[in-house]
N, C-alpha and C. Protein backbone atom coordinates (compact mmCIF):
# COMPACT_ATOMS: atom_id res chain seq x y z
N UNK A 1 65.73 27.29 8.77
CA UNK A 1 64.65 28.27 8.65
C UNK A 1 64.02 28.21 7.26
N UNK A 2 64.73 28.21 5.86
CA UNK A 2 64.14 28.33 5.13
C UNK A 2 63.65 27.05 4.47
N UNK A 3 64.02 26.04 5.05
CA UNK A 3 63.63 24.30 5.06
C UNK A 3 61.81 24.59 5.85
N UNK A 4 61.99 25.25 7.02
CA UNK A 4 60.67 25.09 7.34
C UNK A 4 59.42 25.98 7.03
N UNK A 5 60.27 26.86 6.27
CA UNK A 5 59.21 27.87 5.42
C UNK A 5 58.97 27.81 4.22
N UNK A 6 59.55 26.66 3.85
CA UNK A 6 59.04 26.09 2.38
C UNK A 6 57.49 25.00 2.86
N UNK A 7 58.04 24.44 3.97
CA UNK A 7 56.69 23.29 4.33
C UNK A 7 55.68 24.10 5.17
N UNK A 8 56.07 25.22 5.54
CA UNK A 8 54.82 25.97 5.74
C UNK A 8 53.96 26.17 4.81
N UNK A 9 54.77 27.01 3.50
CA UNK A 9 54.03 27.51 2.57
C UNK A 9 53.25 25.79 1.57
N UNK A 10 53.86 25.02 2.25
CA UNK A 10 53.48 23.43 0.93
C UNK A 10 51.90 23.20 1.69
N UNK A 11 51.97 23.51 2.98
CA UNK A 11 51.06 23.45 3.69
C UNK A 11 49.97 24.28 3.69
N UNK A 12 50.12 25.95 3.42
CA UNK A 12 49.24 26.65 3.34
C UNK A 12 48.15 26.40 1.89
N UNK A 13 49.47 26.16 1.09
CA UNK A 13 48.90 25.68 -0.84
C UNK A 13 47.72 24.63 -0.70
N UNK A 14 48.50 23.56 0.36
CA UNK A 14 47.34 22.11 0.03
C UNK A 14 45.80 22.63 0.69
N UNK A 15 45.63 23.49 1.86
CA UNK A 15 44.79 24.14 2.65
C UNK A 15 43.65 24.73 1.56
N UNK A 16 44.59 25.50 0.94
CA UNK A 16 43.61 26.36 0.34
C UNK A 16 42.98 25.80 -0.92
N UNK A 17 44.15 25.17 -1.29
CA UNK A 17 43.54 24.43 -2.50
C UNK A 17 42.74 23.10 -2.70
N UNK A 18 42.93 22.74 -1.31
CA UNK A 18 42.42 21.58 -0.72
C UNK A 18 41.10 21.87 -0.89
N UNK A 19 40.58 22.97 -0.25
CA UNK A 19 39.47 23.40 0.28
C UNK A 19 38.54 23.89 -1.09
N UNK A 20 39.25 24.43 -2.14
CA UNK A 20 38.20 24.18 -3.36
C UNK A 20 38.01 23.57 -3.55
N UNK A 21 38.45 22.40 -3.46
CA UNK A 21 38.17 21.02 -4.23
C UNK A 21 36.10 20.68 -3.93
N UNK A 22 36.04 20.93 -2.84
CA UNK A 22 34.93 20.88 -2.09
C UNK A 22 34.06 21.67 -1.99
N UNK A 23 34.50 23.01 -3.12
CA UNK A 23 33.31 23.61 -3.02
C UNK A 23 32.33 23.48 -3.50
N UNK A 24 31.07 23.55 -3.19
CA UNK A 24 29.58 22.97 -3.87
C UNK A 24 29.26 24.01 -4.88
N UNK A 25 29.08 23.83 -6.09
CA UNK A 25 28.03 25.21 -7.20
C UNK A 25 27.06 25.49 -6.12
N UNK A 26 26.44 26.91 -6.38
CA UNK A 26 25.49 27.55 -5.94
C UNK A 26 24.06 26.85 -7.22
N UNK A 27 22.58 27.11 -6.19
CA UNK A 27 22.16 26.59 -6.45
C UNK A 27 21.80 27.33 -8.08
N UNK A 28 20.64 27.21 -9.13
CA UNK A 28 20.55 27.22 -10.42
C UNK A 28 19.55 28.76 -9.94
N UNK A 29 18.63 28.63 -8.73
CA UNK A 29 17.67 30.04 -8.55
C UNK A 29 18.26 30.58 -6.80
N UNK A 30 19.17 30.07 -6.76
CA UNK A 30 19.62 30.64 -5.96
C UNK A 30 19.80 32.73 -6.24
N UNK A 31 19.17 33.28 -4.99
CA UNK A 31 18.82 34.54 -5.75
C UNK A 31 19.83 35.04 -4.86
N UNK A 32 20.08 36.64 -5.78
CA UNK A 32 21.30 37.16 -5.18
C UNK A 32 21.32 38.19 -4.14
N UNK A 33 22.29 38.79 -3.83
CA UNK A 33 22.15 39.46 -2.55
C UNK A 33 20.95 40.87 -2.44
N UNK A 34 20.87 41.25 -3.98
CA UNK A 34 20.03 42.24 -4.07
C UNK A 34 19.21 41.90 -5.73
N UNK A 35 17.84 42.96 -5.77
CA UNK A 35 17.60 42.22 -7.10
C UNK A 35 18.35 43.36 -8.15
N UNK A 36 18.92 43.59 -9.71
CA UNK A 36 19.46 44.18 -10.01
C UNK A 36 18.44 44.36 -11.58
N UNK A 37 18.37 45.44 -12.29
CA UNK A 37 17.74 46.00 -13.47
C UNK A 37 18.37 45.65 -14.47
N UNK A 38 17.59 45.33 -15.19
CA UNK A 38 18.58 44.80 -16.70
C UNK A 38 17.74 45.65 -17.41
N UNK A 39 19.04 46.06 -17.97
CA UNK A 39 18.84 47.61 -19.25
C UNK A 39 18.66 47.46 -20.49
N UNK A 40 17.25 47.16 -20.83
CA UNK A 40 17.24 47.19 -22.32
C UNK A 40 15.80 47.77 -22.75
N UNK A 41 15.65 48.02 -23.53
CA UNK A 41 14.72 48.81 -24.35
C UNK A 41 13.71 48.24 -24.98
N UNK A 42 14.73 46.78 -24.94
CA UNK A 42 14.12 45.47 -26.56
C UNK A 42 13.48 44.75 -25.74
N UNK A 43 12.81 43.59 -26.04
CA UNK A 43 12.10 42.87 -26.30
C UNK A 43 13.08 41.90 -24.94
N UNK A 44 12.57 41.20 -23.80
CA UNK A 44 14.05 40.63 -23.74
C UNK A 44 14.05 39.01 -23.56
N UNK A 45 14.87 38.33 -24.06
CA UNK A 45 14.56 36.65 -24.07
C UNK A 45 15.72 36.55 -22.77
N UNK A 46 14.49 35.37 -22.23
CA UNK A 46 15.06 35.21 -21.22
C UNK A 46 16.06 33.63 -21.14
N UNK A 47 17.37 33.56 -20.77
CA UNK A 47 18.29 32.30 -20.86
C UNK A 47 17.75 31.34 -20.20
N UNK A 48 18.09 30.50 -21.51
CA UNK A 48 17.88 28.96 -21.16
C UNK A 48 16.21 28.46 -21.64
N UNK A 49 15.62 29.39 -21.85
CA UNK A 49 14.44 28.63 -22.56
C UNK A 49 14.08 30.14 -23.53
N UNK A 50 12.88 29.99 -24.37
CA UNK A 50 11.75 30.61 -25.35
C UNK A 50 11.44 31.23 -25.01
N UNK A 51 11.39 32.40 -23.40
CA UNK A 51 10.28 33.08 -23.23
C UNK A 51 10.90 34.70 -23.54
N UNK A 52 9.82 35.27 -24.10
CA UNK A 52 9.99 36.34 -24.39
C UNK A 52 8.90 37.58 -23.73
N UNK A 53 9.76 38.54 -23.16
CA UNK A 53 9.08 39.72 -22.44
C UNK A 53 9.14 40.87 -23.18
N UNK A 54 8.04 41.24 -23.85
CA UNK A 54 8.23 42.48 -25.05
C UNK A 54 8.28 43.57 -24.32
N UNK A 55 8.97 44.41 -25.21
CA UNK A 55 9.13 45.93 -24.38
C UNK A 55 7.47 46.71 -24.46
N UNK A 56 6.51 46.38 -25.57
CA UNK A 56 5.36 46.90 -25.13
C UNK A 56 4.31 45.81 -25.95
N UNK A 57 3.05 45.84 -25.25
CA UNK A 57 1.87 45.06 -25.50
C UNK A 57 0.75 45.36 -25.81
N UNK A 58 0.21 45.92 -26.90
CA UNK A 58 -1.08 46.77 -27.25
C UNK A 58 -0.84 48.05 -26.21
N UNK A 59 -1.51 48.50 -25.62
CA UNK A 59 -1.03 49.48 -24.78
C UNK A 59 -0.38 49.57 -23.47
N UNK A 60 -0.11 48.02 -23.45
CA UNK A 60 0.94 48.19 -21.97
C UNK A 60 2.24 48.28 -22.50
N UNK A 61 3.44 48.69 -21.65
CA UNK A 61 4.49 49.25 -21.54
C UNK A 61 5.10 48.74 -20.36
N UNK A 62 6.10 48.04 -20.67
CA UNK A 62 6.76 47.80 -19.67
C UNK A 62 8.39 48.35 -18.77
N UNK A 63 7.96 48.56 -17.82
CA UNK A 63 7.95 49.55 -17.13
C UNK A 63 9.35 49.26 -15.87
N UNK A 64 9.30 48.20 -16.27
CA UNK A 64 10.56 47.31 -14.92
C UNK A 64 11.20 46.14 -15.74
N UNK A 65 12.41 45.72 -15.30
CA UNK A 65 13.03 44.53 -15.53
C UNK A 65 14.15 44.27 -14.78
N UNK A 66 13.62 42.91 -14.02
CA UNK A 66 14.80 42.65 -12.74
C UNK A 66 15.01 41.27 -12.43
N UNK A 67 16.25 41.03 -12.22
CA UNK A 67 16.75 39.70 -12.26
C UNK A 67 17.03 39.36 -10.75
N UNK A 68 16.57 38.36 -10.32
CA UNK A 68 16.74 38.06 -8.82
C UNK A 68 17.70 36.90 -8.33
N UNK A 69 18.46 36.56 -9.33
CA UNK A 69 19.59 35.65 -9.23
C UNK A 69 20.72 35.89 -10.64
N UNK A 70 21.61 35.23 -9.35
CA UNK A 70 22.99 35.86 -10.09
C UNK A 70 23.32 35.43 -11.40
N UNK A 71 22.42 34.20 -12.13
CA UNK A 71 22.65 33.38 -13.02
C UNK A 71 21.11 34.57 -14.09
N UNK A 72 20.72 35.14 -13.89
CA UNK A 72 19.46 35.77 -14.68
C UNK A 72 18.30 34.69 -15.35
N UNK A 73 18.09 33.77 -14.08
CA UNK A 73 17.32 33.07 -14.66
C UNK A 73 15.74 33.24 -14.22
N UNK A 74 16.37 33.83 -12.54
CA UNK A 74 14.69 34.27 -12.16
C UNK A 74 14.88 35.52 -12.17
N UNK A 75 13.59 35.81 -13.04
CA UNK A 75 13.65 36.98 -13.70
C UNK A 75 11.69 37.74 -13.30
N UNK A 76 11.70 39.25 -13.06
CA UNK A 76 10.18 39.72 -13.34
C UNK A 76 10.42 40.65 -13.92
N UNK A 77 9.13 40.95 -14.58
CA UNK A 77 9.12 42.45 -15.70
C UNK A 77 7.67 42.90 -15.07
N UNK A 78 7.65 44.01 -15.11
CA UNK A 78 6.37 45.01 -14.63
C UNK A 78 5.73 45.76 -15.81
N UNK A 79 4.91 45.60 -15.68
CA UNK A 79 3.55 46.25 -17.31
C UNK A 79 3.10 47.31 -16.85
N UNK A 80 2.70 48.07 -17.58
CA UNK A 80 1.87 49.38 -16.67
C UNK A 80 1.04 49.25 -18.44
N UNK A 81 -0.22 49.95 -17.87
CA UNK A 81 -1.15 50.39 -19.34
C UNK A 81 -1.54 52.04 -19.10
N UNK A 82 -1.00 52.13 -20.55
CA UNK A 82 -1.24 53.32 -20.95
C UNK A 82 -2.22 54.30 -20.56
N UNK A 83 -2.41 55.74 -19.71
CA UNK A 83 -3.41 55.93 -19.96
C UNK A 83 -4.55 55.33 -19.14
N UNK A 84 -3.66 54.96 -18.15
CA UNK A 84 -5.09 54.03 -17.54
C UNK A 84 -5.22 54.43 -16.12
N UNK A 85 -6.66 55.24 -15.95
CA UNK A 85 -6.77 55.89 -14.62
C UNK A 85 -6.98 54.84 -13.79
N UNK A 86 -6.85 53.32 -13.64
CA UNK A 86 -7.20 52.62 -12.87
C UNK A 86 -5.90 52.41 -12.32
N UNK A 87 -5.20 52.58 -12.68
CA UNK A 87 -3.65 51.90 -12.09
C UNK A 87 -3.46 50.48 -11.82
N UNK A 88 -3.66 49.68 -12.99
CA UNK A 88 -3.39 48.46 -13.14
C UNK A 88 -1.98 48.21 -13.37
N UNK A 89 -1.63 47.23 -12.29
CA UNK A 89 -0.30 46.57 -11.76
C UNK A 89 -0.30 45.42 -12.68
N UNK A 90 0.78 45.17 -13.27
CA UNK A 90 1.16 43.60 -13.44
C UNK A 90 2.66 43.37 -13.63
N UNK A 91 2.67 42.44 -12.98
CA UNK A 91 4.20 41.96 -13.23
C UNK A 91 4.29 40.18 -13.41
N UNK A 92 4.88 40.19 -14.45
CA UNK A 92 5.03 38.32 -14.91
C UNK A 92 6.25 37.87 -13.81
N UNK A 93 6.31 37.37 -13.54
CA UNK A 93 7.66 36.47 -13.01
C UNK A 93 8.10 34.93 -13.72
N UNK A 94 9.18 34.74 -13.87
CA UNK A 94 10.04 33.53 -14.29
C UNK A 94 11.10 33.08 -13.50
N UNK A 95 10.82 31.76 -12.80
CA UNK A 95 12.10 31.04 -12.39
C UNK A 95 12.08 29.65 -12.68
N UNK A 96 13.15 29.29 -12.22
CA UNK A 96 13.26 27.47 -12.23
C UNK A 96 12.40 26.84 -11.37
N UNK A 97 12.01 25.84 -11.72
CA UNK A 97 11.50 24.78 -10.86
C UNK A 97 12.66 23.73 -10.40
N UNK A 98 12.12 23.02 -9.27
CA UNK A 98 13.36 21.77 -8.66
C UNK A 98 14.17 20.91 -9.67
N UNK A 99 15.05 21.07 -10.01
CA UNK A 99 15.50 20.32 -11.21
C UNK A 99 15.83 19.17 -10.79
N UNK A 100 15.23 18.24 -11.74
CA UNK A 100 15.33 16.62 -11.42
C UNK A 100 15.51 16.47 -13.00
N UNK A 101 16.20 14.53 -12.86
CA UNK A 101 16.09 13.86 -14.24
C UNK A 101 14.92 13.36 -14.30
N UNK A 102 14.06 13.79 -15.77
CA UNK A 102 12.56 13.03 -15.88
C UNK A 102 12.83 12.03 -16.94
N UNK A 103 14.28 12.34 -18.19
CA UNK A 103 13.54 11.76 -19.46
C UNK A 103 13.57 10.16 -18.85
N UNK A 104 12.90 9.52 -19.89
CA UNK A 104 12.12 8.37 -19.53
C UNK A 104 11.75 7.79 -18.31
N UNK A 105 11.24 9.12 -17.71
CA UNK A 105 10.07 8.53 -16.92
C UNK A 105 8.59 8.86 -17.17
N UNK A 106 7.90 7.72 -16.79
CA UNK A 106 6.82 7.81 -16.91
C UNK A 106 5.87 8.94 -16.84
N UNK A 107 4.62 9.11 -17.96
CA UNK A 107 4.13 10.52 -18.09
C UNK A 107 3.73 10.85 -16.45
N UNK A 108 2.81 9.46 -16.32
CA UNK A 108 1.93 9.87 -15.39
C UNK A 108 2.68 10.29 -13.66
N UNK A 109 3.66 9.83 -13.44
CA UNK A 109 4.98 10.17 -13.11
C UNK A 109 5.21 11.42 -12.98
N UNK A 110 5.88 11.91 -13.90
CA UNK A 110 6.00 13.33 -14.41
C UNK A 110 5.11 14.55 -13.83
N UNK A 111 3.75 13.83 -14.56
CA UNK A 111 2.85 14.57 -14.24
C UNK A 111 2.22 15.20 -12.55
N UNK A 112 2.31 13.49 -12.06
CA UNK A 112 2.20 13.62 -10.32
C UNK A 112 3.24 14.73 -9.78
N UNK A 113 4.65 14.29 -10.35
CA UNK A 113 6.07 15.62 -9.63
C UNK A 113 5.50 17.07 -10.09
N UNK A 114 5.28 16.96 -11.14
CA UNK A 114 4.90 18.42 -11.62
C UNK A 114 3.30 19.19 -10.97
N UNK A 115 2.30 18.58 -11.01
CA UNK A 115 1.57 19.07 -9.72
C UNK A 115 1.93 19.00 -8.39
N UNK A 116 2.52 18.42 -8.25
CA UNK A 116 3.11 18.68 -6.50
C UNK A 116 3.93 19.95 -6.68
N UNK A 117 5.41 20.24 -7.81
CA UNK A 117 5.76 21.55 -7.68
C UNK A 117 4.38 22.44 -7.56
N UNK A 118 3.77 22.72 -8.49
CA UNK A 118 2.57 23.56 -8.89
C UNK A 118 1.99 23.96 -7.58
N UNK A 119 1.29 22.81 -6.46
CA UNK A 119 0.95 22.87 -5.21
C UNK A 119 1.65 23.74 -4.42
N UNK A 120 2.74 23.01 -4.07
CA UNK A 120 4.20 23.70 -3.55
C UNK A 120 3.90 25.13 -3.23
N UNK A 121 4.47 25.43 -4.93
CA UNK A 121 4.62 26.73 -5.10
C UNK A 121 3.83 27.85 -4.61
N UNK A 122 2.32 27.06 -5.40
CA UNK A 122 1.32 27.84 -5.05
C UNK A 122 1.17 28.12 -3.65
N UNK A 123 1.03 27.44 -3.14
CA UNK A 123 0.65 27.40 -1.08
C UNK A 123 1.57 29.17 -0.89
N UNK A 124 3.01 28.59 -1.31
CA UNK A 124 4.15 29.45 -0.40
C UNK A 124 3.69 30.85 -1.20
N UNK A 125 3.05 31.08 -2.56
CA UNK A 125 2.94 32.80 -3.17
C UNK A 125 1.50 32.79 -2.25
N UNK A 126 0.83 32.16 -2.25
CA UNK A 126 -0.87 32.48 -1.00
C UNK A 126 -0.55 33.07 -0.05
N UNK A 127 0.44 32.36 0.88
CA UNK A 127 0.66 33.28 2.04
C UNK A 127 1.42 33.99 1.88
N UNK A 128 2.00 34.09 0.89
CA UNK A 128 3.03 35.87 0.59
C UNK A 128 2.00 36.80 0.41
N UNK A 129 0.69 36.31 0.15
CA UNK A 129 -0.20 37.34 -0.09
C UNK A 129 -1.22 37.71 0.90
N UNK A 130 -1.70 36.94 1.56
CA UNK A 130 -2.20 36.85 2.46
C UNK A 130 -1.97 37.64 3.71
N UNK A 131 -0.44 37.33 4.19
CA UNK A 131 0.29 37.95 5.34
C UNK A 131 1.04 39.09 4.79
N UNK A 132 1.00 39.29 3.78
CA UNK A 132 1.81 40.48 3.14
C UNK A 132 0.67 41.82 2.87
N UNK A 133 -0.74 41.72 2.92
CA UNK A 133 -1.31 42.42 2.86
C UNK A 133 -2.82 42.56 3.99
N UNK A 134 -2.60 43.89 4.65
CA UNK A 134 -3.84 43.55 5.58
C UNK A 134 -4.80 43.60 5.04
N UNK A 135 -5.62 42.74 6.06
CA UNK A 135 -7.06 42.13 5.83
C UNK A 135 -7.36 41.66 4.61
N UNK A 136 -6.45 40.91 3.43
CA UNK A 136 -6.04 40.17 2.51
C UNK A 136 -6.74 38.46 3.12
N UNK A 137 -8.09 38.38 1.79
CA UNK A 137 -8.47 37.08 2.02
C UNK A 137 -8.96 37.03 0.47
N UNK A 138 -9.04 35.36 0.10
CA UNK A 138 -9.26 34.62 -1.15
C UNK A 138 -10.61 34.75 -1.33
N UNK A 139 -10.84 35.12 -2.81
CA UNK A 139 -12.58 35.56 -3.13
C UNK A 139 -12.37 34.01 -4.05
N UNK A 140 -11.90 33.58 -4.54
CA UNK A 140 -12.54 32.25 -5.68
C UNK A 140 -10.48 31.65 -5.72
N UNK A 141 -10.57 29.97 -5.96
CA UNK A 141 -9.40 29.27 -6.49
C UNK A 141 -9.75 28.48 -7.61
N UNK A 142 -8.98 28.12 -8.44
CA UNK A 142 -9.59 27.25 -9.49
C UNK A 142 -8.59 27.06 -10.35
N UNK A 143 -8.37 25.61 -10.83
CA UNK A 143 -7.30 25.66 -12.00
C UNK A 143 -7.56 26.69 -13.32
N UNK A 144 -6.62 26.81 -14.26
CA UNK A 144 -6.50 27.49 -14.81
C UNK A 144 -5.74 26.79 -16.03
N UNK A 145 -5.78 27.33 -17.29
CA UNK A 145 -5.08 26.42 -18.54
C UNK A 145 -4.70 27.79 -19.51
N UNK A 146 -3.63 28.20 -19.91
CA UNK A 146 -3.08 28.36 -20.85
C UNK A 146 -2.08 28.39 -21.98
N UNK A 147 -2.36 28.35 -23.44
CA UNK A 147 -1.95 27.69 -24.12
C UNK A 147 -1.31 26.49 -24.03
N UNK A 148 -2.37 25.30 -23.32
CA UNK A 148 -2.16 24.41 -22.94
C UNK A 148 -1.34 23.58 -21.83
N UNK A 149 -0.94 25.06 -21.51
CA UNK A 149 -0.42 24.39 -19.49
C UNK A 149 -1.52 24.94 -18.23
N UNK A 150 -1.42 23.84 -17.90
CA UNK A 150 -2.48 23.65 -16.72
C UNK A 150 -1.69 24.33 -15.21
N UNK A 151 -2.54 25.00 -14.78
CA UNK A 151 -2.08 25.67 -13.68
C UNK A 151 -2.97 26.56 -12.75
N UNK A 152 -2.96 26.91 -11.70
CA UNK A 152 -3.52 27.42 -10.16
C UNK A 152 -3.76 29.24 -10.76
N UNK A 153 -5.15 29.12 -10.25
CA UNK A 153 -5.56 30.37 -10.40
C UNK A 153 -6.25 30.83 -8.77
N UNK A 154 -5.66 31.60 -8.15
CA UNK A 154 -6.58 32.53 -7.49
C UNK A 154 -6.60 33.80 -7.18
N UNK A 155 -7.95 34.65 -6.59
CA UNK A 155 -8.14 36.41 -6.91
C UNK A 155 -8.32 36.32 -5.21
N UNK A 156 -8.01 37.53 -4.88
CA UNK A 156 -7.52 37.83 -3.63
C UNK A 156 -8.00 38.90 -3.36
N UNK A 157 -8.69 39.66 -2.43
CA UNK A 157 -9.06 41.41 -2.23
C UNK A 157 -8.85 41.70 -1.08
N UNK A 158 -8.20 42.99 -1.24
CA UNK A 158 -7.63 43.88 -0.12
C UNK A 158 -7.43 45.20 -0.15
N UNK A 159 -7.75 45.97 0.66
CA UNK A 159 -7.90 47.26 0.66
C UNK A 159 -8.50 48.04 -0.89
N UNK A 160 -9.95 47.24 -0.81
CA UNK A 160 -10.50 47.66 -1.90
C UNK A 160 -9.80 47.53 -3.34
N UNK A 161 -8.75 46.84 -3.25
CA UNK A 161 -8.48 46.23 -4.47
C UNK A 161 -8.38 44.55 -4.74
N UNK A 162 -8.65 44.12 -6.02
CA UNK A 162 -8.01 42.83 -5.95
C UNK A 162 -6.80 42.48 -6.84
N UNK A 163 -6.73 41.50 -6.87
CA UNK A 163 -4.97 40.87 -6.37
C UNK A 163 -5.21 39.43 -7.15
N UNK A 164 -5.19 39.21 -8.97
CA UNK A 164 -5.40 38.02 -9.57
C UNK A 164 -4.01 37.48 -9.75
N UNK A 165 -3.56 35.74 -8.87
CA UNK A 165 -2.50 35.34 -9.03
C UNK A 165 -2.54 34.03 -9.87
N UNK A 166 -1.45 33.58 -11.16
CA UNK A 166 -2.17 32.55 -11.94
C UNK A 166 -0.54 31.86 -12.02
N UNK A 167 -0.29 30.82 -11.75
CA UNK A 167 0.63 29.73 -11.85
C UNK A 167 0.61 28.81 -12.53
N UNK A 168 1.81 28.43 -13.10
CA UNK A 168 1.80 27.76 -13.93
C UNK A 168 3.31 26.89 -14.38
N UNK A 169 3.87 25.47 -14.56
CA UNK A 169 4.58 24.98 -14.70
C UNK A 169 4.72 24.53 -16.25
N UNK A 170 6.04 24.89 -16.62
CA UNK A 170 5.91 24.78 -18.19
C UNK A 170 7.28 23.98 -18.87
N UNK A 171 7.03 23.59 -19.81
CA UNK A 171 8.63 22.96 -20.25
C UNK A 171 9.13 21.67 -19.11
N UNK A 172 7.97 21.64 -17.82
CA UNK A 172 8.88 21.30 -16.83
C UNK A 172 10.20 21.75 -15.95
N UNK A 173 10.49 22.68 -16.51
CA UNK A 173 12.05 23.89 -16.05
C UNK A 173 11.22 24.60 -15.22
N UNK A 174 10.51 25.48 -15.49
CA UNK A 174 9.66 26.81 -15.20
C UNK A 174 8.41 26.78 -14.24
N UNK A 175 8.42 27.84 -13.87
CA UNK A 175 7.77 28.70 -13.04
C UNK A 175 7.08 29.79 -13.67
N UNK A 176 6.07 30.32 -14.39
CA UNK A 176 5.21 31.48 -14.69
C UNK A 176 4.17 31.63 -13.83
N UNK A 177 4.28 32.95 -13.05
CA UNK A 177 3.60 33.71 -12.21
C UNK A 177 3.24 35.16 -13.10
N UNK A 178 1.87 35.41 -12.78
CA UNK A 178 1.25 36.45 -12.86
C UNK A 178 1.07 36.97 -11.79
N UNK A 179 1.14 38.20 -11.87
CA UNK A 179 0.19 38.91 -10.58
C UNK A 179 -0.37 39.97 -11.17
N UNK A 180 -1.93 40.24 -11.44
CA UNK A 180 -2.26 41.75 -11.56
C UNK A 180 -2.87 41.85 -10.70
N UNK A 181 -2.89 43.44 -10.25
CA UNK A 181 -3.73 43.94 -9.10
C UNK A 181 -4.13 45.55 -9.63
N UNK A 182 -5.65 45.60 -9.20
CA UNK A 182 -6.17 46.96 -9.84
C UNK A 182 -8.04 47.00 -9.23
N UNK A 183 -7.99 48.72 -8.43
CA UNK A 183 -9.06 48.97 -8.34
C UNK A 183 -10.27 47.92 -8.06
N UNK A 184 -11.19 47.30 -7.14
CA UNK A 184 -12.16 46.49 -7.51
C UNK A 184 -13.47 46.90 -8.43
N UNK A 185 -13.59 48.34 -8.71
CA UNK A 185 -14.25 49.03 -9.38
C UNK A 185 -14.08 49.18 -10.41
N UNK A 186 -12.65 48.47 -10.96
CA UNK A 186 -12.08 48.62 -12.36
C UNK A 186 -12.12 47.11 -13.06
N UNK A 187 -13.24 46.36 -12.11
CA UNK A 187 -12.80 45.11 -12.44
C UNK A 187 -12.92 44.57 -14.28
N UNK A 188 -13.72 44.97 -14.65
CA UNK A 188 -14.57 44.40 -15.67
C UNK A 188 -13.37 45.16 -16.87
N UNK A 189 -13.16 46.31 -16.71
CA UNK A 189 -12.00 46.98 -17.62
C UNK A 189 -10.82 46.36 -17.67
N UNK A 190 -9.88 46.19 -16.10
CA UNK A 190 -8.86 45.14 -15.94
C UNK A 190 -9.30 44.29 -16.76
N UNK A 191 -10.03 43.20 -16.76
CA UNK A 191 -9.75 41.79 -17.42
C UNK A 191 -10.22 41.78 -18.96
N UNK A 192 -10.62 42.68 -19.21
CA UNK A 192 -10.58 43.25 -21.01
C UNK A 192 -8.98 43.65 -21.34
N UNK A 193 -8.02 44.22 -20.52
CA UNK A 193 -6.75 44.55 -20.81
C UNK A 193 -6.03 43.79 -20.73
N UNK A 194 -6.07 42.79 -19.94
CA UNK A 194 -5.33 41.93 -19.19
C UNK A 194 -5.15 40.50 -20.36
N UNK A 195 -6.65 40.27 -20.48
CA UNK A 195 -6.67 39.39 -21.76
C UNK A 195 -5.95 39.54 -23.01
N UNK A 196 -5.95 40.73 -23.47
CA UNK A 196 -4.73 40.93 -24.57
C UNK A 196 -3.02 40.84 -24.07
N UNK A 197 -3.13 41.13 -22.94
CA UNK A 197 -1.55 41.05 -22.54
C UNK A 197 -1.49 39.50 -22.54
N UNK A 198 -2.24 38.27 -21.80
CA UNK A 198 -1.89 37.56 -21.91
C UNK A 198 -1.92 36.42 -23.15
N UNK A 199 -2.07 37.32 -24.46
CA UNK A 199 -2.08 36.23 -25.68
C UNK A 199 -0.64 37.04 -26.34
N UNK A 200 0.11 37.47 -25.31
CA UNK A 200 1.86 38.00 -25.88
C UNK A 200 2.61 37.83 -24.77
N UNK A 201 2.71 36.98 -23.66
CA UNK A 201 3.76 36.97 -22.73
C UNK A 201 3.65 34.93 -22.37
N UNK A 202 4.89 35.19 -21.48
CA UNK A 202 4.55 33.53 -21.31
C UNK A 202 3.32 33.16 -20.20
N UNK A 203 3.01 31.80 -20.17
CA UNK A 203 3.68 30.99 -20.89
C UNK A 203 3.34 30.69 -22.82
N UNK A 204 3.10 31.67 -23.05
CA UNK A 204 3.49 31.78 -24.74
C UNK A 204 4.58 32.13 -25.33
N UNK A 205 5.25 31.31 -25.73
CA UNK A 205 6.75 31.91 -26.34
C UNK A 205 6.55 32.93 -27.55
């Protein structure tokens, strides 16, 4: 008896331990079961690269901070402006892009993988917007460039508001998404506010 309950237990050990051997890492934006608030007050840099989400921006204030994977790499923060009867929405988002080996490959290379993410991406946030909001259709698309990364711009209107989404691939790691949305009557005010927020968030470190 106790001869065969030693090779039980030799048996249960190799099973289990067998079976880690094989376990795969989870992926790098693999997001987690829920999104969770990260508590800080400050300024907050986000791991693994430069980008920084200030706790306030001329008169925006930010208002949210939430991490959507278990590693805190995809990350959004929500802005609100002060004072502002229009109720202008914005929230930045940050995640990874497909991680591949690039160094020494070719720019132009590079460049082709990295507009195809850009494409990608873009398509799949369009119809998050699209089908996510009724009677949600595209007023203008057009690339877009800042501080020297090139990236997908389009404005969207729905239920009397619009909906400006701006993408962008950076470092090659990254993912920077904008979204503001505010009043269509507020348009001309929005993008006077909006412009100062975006010469302090990424993709500007």
């Amino acid at each position: 008896m106790n001869k065969l309950f030693k090779i039980s237990l030799l048996l249960l050990l190799i099973t289990l331990f067998g079976c880690q051997k094989y376990q795969t890492a989870l992926p790098e934006n693999q997001t987690s079961n829920r999104p969770v608030e990260i508590q800080t007050s400050e300024t907050y840099l986000h791991p693994e690269s430069t980008f920084r989400l200030p706790a306030t921006v001329e008169s925006f204030q930010r208002v949210s901070l939430t991490r959507f994977d278990k590693q805190g790499l995809n990350v959004g923060a929500g802005y609100k402006l002060q004072n502002d009867p229009c109720n202008l929405t914005v929230t930045i988002y940050l995640y990874p892009t497909p991680r591949m080996q690039l160094i020494g490959a070719d720019q132009d290379v590079i460049n082709s993988i990295e507009a195809s993410w850009l494409e990608q991406e873009y398509s799949t946030v369009k119809k998050q917007i699209l089908y996510g909001y009724s009677g949600a259709q595209v007023i203008t698309e057009q690339p877009t460039v800042d501080n020297g990364h090139t990236g997908h711009q389009g404005i969207f209107q729905f239920q009397n508001k619009k909906s400006v989404l701006k993408l962008y691939v950076v470092d090659h790691r990254w993912f920077v998404k904008h979204r503001y949305t505010y009043p269509s009557n507020c348009a001309n005010k929005a993008e006077v506010a909006l412009q100062t927020l975006e010469n302090n968030i990424p993709p500007r470190s």
